[in-house]
C-alpha atoms as a PDB file:
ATOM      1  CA  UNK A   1     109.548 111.315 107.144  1.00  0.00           C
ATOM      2  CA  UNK A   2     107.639 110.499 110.699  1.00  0.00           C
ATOM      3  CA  UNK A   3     104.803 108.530 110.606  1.00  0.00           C
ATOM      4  CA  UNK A   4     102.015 108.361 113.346  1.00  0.00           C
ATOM      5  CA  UNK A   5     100.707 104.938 114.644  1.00  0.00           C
ATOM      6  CA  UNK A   6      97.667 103.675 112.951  1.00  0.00           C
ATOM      7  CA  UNK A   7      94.615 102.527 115.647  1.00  0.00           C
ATOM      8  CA  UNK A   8      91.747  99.766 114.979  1.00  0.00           C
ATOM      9  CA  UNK A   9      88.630 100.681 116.276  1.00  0.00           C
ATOM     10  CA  UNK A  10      84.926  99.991 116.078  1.00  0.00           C
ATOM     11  CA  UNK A  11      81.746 101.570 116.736  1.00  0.00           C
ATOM     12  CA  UNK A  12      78.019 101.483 115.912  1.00  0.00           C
ATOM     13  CA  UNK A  13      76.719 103.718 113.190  1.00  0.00           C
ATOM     14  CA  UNK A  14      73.075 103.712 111.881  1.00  0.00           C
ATOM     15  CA  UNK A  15      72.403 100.679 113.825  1.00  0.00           C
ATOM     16  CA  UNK A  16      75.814  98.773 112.172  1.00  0.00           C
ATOM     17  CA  UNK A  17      79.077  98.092 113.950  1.00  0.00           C
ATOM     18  CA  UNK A  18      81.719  99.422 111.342  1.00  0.00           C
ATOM     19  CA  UNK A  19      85.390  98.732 112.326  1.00  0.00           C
ATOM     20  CA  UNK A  20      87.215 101.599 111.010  1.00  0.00           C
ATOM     21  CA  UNK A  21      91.354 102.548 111.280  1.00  0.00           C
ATOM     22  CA  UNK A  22      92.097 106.137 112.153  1.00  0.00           C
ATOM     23  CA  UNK A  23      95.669 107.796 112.948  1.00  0.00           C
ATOM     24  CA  UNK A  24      96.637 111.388 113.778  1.00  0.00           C
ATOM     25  CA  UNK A  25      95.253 114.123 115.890  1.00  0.00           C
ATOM     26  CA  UNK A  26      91.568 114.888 115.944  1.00  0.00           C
ATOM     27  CA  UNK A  27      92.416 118.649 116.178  1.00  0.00           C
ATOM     28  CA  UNK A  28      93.679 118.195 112.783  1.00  0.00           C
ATOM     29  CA  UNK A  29      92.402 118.796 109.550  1.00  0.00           C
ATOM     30  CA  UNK A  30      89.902 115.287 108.584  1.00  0.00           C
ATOM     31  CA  UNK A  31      90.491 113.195 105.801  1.00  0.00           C
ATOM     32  CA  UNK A  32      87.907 110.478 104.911  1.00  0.00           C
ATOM     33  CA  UNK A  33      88.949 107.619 103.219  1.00  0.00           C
ATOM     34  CA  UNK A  34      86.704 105.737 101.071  1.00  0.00           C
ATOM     35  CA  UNK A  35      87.612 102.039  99.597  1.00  0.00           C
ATOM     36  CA  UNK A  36      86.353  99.945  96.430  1.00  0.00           C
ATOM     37  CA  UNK A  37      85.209  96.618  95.876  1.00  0.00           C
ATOM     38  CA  UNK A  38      86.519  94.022  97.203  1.00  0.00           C
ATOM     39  CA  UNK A  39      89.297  95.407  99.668  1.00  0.00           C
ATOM     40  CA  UNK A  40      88.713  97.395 102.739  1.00  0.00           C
ATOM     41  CA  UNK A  41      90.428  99.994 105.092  1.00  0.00           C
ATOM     42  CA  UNK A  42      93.545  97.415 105.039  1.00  0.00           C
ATOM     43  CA  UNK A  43      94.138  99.296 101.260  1.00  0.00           C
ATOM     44  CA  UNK A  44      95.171 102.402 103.338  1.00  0.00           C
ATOM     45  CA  UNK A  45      97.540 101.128 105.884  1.00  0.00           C
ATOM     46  CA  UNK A  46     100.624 102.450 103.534  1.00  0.00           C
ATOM     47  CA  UNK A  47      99.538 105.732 103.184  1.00  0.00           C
ATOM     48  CA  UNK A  48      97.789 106.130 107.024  1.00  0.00           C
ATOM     49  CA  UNK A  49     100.955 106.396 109.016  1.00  0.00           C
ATOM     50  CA  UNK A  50     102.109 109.489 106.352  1.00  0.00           C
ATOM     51  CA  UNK A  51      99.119 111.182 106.563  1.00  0.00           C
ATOM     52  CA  UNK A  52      98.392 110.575 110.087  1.00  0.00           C
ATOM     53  CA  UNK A  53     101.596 112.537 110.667  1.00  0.00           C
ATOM     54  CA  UNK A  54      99.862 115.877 109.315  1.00  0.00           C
ATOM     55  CA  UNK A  55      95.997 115.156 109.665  1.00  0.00           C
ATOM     56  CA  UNK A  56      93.165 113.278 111.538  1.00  0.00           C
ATOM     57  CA  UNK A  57      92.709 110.431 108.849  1.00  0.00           C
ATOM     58  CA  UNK A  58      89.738 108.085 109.025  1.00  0.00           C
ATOM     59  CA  UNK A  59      88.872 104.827 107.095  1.00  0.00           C
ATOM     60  CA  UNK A  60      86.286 102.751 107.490  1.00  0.00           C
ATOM     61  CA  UNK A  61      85.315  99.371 106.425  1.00  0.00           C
ATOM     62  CA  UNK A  62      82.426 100.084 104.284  1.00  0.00           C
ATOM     63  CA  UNK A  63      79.215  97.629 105.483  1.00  0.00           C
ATOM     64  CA  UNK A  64      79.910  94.757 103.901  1.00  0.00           C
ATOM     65  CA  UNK A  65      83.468  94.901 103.423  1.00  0.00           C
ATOM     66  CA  UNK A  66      86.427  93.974 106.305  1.00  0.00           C
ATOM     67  CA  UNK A  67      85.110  93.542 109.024  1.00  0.00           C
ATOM     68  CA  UNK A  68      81.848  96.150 109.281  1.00  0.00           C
ATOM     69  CA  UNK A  69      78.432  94.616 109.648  1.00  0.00           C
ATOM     70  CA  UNK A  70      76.470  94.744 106.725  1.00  0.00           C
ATOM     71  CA  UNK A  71      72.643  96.402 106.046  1.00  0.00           C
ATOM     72  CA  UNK A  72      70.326  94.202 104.731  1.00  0.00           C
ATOM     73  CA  UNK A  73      68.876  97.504 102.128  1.00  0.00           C
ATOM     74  CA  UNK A  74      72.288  96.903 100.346  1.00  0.00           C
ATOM     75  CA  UNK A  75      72.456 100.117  98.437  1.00  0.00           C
ATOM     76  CA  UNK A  76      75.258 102.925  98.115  1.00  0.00           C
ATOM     77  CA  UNK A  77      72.655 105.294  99.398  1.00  0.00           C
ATOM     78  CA  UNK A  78      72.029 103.164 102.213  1.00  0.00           C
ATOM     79  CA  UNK A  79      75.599 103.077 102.622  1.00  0.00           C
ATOM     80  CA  UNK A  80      76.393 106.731 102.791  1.00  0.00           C
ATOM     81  CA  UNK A  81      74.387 107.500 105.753  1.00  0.00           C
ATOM     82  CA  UNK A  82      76.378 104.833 107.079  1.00  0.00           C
ATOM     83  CA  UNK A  83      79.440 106.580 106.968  1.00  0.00           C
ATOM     84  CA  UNK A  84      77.500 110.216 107.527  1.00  0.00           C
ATOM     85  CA  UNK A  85      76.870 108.657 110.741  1.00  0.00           C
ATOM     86  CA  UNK A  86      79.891 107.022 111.771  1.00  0.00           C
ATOM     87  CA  UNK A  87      81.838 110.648 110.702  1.00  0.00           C
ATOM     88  CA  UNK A  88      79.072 112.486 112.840  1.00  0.00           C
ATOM     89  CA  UNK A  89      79.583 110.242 115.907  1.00  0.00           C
ATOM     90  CA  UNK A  90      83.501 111.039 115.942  1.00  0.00           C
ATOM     91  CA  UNK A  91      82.943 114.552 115.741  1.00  0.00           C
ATOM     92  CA  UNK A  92      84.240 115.552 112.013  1.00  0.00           C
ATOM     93  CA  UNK A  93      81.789 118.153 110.463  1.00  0.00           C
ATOM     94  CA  UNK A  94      84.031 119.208 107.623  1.00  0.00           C
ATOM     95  CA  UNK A  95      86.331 116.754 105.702  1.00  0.00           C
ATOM     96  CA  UNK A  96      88.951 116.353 102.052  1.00  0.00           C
ATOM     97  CA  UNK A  97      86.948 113.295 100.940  1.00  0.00           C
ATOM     98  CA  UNK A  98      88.784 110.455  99.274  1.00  0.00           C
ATOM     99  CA  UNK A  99      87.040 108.215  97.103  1.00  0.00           C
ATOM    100  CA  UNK A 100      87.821 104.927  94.693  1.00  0.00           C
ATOM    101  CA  UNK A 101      86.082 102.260  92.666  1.00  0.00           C
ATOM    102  CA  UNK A 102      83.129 101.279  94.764  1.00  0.00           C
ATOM    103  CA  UNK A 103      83.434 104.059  97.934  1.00  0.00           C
ATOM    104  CA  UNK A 104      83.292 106.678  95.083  1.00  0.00           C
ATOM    105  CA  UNK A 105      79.031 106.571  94.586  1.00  0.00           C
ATOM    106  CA  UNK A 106      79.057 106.403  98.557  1.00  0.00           C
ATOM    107  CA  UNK A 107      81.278 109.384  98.492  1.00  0.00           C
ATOM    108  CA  UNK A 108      79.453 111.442  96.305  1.00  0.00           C
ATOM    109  CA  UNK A 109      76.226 111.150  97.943  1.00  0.00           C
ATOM    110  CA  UNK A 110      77.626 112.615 100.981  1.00  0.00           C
ATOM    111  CA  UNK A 111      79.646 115.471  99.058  1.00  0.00           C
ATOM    112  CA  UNK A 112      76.433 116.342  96.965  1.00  0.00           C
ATOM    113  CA  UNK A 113      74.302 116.372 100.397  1.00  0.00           C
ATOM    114  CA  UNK A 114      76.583 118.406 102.278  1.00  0.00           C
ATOM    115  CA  UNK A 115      78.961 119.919  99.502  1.00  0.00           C
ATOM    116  CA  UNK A 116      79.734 122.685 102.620  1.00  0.00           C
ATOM    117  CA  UNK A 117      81.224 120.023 104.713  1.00  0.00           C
ATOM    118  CA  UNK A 118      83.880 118.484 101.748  1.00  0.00           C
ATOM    119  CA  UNK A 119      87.134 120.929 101.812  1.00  0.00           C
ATOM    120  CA  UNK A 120      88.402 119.050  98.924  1.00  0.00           C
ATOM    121  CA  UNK A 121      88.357 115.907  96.532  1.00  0.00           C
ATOM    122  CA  UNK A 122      90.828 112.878  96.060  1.00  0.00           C
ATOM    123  CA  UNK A 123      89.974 110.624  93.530  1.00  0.00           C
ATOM    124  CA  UNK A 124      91.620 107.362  92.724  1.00  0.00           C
ATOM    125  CA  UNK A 125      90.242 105.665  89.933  1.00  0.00           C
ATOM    126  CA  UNK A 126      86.720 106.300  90.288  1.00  0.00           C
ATOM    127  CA  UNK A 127      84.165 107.095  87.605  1.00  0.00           C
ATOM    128  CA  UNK A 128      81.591 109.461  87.295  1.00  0.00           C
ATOM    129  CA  UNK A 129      81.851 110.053  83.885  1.00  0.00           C
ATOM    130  CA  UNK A 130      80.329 107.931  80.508  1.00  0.00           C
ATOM    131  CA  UNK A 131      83.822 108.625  79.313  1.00  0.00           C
ATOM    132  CA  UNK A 132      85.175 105.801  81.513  1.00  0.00           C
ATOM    133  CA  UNK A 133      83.113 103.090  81.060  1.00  0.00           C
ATOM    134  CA  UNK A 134      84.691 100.934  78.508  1.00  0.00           C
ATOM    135  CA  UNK A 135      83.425  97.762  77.051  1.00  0.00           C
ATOM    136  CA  UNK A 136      83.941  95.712  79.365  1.00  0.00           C
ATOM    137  CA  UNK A 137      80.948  97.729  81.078  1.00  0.00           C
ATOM    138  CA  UNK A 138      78.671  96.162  78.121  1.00  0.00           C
ATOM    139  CA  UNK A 139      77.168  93.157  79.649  1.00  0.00           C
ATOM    140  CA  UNK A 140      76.547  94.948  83.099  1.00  0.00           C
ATOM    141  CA  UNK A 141      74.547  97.633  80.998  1.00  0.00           C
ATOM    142  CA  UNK A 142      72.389  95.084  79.432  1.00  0.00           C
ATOM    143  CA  UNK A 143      71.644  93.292  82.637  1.00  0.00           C
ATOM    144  CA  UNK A 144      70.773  96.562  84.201  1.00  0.00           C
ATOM    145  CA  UNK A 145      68.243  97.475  81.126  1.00  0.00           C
ATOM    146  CA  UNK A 146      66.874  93.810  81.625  1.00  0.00           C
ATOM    147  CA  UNK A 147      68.267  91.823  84.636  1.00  0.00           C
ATOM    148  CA  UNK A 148      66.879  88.299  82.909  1.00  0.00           C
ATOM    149  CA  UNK A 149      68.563  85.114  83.452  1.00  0.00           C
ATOM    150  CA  UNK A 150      70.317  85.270  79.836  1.00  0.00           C
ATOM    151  CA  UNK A 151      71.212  88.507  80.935  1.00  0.00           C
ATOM    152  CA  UNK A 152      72.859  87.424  84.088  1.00  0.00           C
ATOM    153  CA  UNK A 153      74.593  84.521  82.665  1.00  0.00           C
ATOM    154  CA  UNK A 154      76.271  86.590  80.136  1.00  0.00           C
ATOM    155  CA  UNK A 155      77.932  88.517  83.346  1.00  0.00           C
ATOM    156  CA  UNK A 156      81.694  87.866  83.461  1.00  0.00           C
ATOM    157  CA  UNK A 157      82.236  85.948  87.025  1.00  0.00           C
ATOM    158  CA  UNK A 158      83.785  87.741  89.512  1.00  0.00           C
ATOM    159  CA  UNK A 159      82.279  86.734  92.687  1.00  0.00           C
ATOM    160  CA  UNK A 160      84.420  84.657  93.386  1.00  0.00           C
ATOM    161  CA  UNK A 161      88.681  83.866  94.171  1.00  0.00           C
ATOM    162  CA  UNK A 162      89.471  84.403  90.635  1.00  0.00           C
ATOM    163  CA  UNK A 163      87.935  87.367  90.415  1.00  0.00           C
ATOM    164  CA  UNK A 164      88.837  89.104  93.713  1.00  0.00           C
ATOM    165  CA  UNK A 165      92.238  88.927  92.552  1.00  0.00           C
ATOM    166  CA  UNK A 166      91.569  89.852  89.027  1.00  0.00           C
ATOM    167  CA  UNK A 167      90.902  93.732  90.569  1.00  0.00           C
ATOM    168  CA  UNK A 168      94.572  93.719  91.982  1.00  0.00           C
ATOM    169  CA  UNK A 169      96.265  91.856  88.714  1.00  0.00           C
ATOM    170  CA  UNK A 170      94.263  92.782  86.032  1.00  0.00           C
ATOM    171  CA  UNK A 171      95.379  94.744  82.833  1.00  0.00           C
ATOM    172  CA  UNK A 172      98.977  94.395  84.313  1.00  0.00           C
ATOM    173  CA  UNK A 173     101.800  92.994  82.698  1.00  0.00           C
ATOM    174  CA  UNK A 174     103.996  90.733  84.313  1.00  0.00           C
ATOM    175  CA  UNK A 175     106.395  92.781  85.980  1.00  0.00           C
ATOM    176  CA  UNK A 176     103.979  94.931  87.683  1.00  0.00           C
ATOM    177  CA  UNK A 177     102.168  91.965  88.318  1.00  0.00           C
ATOM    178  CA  UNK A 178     104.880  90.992  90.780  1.00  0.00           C
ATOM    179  CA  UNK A 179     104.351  93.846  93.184  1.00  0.00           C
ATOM    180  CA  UNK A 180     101.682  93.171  94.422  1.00  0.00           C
ATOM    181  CA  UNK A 181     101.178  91.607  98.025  1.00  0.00           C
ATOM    182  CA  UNK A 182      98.846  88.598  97.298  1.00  0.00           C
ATOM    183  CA  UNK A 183      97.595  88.477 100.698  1.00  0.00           C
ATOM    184  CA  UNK A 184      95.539  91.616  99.811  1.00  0.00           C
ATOM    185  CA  UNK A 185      93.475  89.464  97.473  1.00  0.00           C
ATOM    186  CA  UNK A 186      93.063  86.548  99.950  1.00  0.00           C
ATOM    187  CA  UNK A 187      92.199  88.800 102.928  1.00  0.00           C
ATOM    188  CA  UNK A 188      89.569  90.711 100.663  1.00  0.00           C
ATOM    189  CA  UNK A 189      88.012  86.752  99.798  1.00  0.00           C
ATOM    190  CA  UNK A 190      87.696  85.617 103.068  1.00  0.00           C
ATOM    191  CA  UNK A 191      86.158  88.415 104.418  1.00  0.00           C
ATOM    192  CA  UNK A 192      83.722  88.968 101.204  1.00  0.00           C
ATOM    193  CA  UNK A 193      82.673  84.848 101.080  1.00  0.00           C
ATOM    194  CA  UNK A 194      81.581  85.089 104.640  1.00  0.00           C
ATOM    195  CA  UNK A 195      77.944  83.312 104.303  1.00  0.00           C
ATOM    196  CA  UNK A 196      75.105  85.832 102.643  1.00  0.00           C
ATOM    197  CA  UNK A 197      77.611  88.142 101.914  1.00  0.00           C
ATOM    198  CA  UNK A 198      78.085  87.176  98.198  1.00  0.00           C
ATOM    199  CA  UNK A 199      74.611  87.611  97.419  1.00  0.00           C
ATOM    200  CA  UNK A 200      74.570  91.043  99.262  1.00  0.00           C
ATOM    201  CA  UNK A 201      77.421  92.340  96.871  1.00  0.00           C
ATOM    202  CA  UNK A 202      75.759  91.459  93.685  1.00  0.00           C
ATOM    203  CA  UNK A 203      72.381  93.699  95.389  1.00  0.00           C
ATOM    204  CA  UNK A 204      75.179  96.426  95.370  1.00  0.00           C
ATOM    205  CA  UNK A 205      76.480  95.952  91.998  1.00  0.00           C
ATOM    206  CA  UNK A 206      73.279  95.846  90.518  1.00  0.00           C
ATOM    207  CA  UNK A 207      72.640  99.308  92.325  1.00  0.00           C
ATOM    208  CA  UNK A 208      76.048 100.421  90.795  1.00  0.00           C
ATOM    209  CA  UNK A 209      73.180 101.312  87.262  1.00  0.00           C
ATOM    210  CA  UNK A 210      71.837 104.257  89.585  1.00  0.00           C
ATOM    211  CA  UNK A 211      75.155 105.803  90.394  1.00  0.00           C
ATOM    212  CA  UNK A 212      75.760 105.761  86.611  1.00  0.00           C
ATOM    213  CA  UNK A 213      72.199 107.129  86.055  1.00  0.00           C
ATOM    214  CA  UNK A 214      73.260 110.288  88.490  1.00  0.00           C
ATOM    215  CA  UNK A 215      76.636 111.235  86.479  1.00  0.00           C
ATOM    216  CA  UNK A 216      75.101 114.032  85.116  1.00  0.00           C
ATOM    217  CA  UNK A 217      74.080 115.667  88.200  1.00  0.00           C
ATOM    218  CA  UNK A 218      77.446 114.569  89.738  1.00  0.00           C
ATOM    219  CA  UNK A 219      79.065 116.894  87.052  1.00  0.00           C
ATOM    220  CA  UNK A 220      76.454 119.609  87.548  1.00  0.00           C
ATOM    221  CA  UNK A 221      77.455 119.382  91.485  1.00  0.00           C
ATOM    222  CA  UNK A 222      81.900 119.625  90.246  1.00  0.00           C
ATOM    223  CA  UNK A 223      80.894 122.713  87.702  1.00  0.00           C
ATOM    224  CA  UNK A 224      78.791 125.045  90.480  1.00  0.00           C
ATOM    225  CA  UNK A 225      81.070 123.828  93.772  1.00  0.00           C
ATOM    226  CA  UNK A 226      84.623 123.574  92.518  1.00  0.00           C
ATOM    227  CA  UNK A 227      85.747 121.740  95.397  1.00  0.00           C
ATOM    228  CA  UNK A 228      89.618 121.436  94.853  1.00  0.00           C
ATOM    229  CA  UNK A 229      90.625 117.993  93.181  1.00  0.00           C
ATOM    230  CA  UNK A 230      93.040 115.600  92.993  1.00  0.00           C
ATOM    231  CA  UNK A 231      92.953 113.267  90.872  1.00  0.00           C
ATOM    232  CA  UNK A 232      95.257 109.547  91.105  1.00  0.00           C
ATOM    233  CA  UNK A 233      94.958 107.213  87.913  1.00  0.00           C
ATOM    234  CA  UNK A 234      96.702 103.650  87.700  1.00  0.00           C
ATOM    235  CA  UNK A 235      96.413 103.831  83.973  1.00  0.00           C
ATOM    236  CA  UNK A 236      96.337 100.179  83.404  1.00  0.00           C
ATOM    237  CA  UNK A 237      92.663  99.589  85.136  1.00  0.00           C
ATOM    238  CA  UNK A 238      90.823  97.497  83.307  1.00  0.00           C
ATOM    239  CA  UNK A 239      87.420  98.734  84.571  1.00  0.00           C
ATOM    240  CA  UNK A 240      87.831 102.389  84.747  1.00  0.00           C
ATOM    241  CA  UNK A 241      89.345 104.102  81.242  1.00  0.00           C
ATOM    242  CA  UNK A 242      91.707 106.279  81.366  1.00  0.00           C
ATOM    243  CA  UNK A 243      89.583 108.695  79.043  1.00  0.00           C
ATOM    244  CA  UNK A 244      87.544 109.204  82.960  1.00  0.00           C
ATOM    245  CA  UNK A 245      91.090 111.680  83.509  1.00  0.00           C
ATOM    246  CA  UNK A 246      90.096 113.862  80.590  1.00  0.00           C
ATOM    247  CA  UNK A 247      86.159 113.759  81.715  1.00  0.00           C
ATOM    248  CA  UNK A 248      87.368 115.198  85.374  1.00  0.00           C
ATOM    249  CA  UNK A 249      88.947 118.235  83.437  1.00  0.00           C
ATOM    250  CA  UNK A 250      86.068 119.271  81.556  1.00  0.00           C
ATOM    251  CA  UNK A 251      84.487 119.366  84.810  1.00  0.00           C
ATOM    252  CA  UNK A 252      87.163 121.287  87.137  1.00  0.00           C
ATOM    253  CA  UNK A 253      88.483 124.669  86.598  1.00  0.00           C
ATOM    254  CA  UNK A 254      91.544 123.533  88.462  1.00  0.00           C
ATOM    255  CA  UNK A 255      92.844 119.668  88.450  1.00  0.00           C
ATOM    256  CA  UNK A 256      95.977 118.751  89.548  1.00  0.00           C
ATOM    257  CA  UNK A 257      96.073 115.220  87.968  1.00  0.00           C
ATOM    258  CA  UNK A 258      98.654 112.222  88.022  1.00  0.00           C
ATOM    259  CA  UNK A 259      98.534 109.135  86.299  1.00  0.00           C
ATOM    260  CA  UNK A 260     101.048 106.128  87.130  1.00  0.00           C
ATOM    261  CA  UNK A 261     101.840 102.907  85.864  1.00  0.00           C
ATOM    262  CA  UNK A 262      99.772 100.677  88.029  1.00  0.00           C
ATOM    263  CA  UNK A 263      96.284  99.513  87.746  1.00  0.00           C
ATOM    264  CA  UNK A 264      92.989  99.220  89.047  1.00  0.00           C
ATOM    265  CA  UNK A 265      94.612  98.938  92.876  1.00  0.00           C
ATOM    266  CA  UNK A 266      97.050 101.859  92.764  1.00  0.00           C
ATOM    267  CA  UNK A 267      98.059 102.100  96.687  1.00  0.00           C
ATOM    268  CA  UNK A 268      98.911  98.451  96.175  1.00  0.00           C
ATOM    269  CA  UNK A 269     101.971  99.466  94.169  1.00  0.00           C
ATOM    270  CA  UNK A 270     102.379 103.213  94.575  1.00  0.00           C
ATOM    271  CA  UNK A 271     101.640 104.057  98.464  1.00  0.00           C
ATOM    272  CA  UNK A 272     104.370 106.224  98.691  1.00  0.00           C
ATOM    273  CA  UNK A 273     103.814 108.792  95.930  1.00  0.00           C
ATOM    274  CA  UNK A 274     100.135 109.355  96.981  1.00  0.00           C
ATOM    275  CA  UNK A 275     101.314 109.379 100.457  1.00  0.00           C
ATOM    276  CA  UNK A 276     103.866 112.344  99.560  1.00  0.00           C
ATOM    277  CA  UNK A 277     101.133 114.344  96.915  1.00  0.00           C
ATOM    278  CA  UNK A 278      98.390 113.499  99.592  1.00  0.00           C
ATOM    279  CA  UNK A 279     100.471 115.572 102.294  1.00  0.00           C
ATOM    280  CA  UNK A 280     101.128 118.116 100.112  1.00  0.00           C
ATOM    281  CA  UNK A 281      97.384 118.557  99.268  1.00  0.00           C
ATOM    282  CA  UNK A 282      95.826 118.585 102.672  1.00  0.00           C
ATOM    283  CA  UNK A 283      98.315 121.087 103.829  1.00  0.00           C
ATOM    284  CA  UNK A 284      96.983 123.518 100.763  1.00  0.00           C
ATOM    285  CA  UNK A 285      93.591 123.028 101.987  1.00  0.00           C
ATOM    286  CA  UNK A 286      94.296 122.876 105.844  1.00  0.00           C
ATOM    287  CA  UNK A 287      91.940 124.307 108.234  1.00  0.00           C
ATOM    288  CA  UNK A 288      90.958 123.313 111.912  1.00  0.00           C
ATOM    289  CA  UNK A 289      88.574 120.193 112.370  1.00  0.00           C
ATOM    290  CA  UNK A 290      85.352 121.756 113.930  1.00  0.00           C
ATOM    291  CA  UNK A 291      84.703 119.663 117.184  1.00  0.00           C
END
């Protein structure tokens, strides 16, 4: 298979300078790609060159993250017009959205905005159901009932080296362990410890309680607009149950859903089948980018 050439570029949006990657045509149908916590756009440089060969394909550091400037309101609202502004600037008015772990409340709030401009929905282990958040979501819940100090010392740490690459090896066993690249996990904590920055992404996890509090009118917003879904599980994720696949089809009148063995970081160890399904996909939904 070809693959297009994958550019690094940066631009202000909303008063932020996001660096963002982008590869393909801009006559092309748009895809929007949406990282988690704590990587960036680098998590889609496997599948960019694929795509790029069959649609205009866009990912952006979220503020924060990589190498974007970050707001000082640190919410995933504040966020989202980020990104609304950023996709507005280059022209994109209609979009398949892609969303994972973190990017997936910033992803929703434009889709439940705008649901006209999303032509269809990826999502890679991203919740928006009750369904999949496990126990290890218990201490986070009681901080965000009561965000005391006992509260917040009963947090498990993960703002920090450890943690950071924790996302890419946990729930994994050993041999699936060894395929991952660990200079995903360094580049993610060098960029993330830059000074202030720390502090900023505990002000977004603590606003991680109101994208929870809006999963019911997330669902309301799959059940009347039925955008097309695809739906990418690493079924090891620690964070994310795998019960979330089940939520997603009581939802959707039509799912296509895969689940792999992987984890929490899926393109780190299964680029290529997403690339292939994520082809497939955007041709079935293909229409021209409005410019």
């Amino acid at each position: 298979m070809r693959s297009a050439k994958t550019r690094h570029r940066s631009r202000e949006a909303d008063g932020l300078q996001i660096h963002y990657r982008e590869a393909g045509v801009p006559s092309s149908t748009a895809v929007l790609l949406l990282h988690g916590f704590p990587t960036s756009s680098y998590s889609f440089r496997e599948v960019m060159p694929t795509l790029g060969e069959h649609a205009y394909v866009i990912a952006p550091d979220l503020p924060g993250f990589g190498f974007s400037d970050a707001p000082t309101d640190y919410t995933f609202e504040r966020l989202s017009y980020v990104i609304e502004a950023l996709v507005a600037d280059l022209g994109i008015e209609r979009y398949v959205l892609y969303v994972t772990d973190f990017g997936t409340p910033v992803g929703y709030f434009l889709a439940m905005r705008h649901p006209e401009r999303v032509l269809a929905l990826v999502v890679q282990n991203g919740n928006t159901h009750e369904d999949g958040l496990n126990e290890a979501w218990d201490a986070p819940r009681r901080f965000w009932a009561d965000p005391s100090e006992e509260n917040r010392a009963a947090l498990p740490e993960w703002l920090n080296f450890p943690g950071t690459r924790d996302q890419y090896l946990g729930g994994l066993r050993q041999e699936l362990r060894e395929l991952q690249p660990p200079e995903s996990w360094h580049l993610d904590w060098g960029r993330l410890s830059r000074p202030g920055n720390i502090d900023l992404q505990f002000q977004l996890f603590y606003d991680y309680r109101n994208h929870v509090a809006r999963f019911a009118d997330i669902a309301a917003y799959h059940q009347e607009h039925q955008p097309p879904c695809l739906l990418l599980w690493g079924r090891h994720d620690p964070f994310f149950d795998i019960a979330e696949v089940l939520a997603y089809h009581r939802d959707m009148a039509a799912l296509d859903a895969h689940i792999y063995d992987g984890g929490h970081m899926l393109l780190e160890t299964h680029a290529a089948e997403v690339a292939d399904l994520l082809v497939t996909f955007v041709n079935d939904v293909r229409v021209p980018a409005l410019r």
